[in-house]
C-alpha atoms as a PDB file:
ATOM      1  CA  UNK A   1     156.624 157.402  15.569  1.00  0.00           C
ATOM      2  CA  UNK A   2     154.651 159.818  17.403  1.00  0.00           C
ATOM      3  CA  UNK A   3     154.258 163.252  16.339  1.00  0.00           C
ATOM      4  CA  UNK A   4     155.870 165.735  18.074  1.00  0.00           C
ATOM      5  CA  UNK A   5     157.855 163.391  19.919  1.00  0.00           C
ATOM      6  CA  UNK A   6     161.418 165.123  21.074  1.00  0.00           C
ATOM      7  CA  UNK A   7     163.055 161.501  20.355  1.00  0.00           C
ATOM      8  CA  UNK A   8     163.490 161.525  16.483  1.00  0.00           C
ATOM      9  CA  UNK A   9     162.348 158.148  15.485  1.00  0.00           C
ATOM     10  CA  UNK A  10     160.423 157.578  18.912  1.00  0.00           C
ATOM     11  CA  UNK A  11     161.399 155.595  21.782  1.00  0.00           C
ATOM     12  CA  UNK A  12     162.788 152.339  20.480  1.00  0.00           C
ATOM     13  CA  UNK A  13     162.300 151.741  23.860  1.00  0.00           C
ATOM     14  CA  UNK A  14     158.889 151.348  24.263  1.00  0.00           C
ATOM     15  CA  UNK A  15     158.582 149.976  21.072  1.00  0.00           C
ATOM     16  CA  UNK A  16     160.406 146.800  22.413  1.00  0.00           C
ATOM     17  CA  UNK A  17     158.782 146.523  25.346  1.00  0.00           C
ATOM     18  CA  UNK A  18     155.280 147.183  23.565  1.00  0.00           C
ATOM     19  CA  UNK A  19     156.197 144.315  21.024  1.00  0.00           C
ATOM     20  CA  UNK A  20     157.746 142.000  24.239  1.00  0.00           C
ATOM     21  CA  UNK A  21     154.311 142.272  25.987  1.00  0.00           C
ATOM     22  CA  UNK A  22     152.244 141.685  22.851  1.00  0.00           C
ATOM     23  CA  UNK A  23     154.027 138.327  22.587  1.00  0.00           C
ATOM     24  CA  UNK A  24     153.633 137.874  25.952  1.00  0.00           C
ATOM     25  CA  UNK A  25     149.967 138.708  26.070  1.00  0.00           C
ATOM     26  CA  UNK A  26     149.159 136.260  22.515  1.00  0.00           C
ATOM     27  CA  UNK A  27     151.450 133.085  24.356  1.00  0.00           C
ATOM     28  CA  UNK A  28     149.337 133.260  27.144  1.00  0.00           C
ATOM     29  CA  UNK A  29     145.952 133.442  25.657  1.00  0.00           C
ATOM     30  CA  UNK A  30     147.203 130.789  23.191  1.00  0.00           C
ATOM     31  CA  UNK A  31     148.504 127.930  26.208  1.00  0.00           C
ATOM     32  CA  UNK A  32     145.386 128.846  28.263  1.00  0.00           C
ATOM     33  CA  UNK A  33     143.108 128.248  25.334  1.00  0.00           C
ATOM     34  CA  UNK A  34     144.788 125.099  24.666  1.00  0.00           C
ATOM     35  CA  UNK A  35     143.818 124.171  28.669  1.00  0.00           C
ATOM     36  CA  UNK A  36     146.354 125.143  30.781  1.00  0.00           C
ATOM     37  CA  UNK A  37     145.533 125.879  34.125  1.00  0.00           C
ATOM     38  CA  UNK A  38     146.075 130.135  33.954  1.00  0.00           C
ATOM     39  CA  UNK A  39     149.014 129.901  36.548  1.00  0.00           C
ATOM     40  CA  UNK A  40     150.939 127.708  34.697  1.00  0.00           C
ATOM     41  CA  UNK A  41     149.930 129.070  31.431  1.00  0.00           C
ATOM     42  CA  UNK A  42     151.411 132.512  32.910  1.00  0.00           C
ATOM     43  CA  UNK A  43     154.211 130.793  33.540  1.00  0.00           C
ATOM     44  CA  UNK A  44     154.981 129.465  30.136  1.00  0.00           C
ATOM     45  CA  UNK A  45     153.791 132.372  28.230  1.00  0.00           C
ATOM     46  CA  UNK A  46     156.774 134.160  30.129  1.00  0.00           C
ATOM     47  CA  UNK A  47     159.278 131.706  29.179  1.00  0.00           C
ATOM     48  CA  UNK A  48     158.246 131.313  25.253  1.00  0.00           C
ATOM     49  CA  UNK A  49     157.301 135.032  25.358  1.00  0.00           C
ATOM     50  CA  UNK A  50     161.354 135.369  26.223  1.00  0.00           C
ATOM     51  CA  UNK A  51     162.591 133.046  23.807  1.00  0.00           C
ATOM     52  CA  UNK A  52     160.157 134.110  20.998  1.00  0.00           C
ATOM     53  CA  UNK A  53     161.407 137.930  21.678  1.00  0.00           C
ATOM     54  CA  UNK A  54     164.902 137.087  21.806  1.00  0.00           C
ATOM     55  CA  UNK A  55     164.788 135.396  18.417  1.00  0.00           C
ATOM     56  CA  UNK A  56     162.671 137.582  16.650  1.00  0.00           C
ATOM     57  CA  UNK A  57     163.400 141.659  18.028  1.00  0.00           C
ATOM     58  CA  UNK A  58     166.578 141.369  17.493  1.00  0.00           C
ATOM     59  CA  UNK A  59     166.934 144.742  15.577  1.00  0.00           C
ATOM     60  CA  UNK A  60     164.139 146.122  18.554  1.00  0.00           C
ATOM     61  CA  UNK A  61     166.842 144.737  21.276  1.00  0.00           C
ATOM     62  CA  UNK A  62     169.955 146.242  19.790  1.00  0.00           C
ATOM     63  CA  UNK A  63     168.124 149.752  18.631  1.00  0.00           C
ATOM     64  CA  UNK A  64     166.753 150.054  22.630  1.00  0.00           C
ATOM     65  CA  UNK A  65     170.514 149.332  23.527  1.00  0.00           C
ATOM     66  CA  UNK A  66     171.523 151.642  21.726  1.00  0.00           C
ATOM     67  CA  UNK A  67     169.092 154.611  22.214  1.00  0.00           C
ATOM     68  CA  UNK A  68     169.896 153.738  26.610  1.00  0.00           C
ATOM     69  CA  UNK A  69     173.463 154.426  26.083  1.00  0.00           C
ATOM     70  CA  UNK A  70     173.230 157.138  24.331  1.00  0.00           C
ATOM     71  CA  UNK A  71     170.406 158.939  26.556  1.00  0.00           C
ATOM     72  CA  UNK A  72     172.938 157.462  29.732  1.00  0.00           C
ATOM     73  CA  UNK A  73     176.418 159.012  27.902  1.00  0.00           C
ATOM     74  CA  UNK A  74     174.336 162.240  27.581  1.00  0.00           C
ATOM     75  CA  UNK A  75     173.380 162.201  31.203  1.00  0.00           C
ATOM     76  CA  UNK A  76     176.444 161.737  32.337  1.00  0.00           C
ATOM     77  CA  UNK A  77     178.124 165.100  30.553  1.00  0.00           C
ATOM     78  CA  UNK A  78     175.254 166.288  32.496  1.00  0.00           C
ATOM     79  CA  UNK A  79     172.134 167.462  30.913  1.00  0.00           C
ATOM     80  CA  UNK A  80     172.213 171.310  31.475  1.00  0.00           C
ATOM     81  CA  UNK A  81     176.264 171.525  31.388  1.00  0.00           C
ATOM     82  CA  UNK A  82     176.677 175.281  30.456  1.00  0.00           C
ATOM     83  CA  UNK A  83     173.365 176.655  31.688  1.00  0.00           C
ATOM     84  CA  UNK A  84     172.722 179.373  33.838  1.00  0.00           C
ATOM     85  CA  UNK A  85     171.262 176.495  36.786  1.00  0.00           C
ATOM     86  CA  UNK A  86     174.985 174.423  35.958  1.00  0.00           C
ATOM     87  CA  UNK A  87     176.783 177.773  36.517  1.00  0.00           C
ATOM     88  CA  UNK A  88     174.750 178.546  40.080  1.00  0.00           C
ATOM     89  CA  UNK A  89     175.395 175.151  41.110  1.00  0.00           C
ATOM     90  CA  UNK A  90     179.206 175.195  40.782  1.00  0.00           C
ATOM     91  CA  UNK A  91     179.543 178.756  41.728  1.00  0.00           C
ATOM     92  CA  UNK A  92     177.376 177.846  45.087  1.00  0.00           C
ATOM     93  CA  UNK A  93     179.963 174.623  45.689  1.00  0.00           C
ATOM     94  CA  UNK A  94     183.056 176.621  45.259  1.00  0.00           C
ATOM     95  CA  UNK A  95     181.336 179.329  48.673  1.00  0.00           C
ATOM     96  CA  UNK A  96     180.617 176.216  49.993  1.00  0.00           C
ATOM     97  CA  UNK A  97     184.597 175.029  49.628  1.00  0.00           C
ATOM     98  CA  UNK A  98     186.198 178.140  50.532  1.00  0.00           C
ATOM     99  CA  UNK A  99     183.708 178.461  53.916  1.00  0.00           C
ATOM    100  CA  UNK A 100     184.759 175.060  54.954  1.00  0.00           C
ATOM    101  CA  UNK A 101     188.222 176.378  54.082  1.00  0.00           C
ATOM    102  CA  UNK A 102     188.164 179.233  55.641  1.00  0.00           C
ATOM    103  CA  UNK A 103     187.355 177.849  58.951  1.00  0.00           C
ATOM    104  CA  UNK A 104     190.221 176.056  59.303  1.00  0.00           C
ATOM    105  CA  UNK A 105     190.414 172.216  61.330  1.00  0.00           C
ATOM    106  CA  UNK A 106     192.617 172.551  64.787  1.00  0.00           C
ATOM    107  CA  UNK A 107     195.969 171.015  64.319  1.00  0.00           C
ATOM    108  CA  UNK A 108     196.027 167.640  65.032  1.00  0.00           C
ATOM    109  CA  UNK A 109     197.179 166.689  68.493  1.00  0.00           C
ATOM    110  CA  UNK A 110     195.489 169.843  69.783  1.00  0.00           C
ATOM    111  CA  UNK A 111     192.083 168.299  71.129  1.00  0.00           C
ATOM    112  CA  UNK A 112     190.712 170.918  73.620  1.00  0.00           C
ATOM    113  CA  UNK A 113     188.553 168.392  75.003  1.00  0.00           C
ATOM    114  CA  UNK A 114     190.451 166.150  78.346  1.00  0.00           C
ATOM    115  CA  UNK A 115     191.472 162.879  77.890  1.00  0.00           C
ATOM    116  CA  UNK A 116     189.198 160.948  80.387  1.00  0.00           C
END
């Protein structure tokens, strides 16, 4: 798609949602040229802009699917796992751990405070 782009083959995306509103966009110019009143003819143009896109960007639908849970999966092994920023993060949670550690929680059943 774009040059340069750091998604190879684009955003599929954007290209959906580019295509979606394009169908959106010609529905409602076509109903309000017929002589809908524009609210309504919004209002249509979203529902047969829906159906039309469901029927028709099928491969669009499935390819954006796709391209989401593969951009979520790689989020979620974390995007700078084994960098120097990952390493500083963890290292700065474990001081945090072994200070809260370290001081130590009273005994239970040794309250200082009085009962009242």
């Amino acid at each position: 798609m774009a040059c340069g782009s750091p998604y190879p083959g684009g955003v599929p995306l954007l290209v959906y949602s580019l295509l979606r509103f394009a169908i959106l966009i010609v529905a409602f110019v076509v109903i309000w040229r017929v002589g809908a009143d524009p609210l309504l003819a919004g209002v249509l143009a979203i529902i047969v802009a829906a159906l039309v896109s469901y029927l028709a960007l099928y491969k669009q639908r499935t390819a954006s699917a796709a391209w989401l849970a593969t951009r979520v999966e790689s989020r979620r092994r974390g995007p700078r796992a084994g960098t120097a920023f990952a390493r500083a993060v963890a290292d700065d949670e474990a001081a945090e751990d072994a200070a809260t550690d370290d001081a130590g929680n009273p005994p239970a059943g040794n309250d200082p405070t009085p009962p009242r």
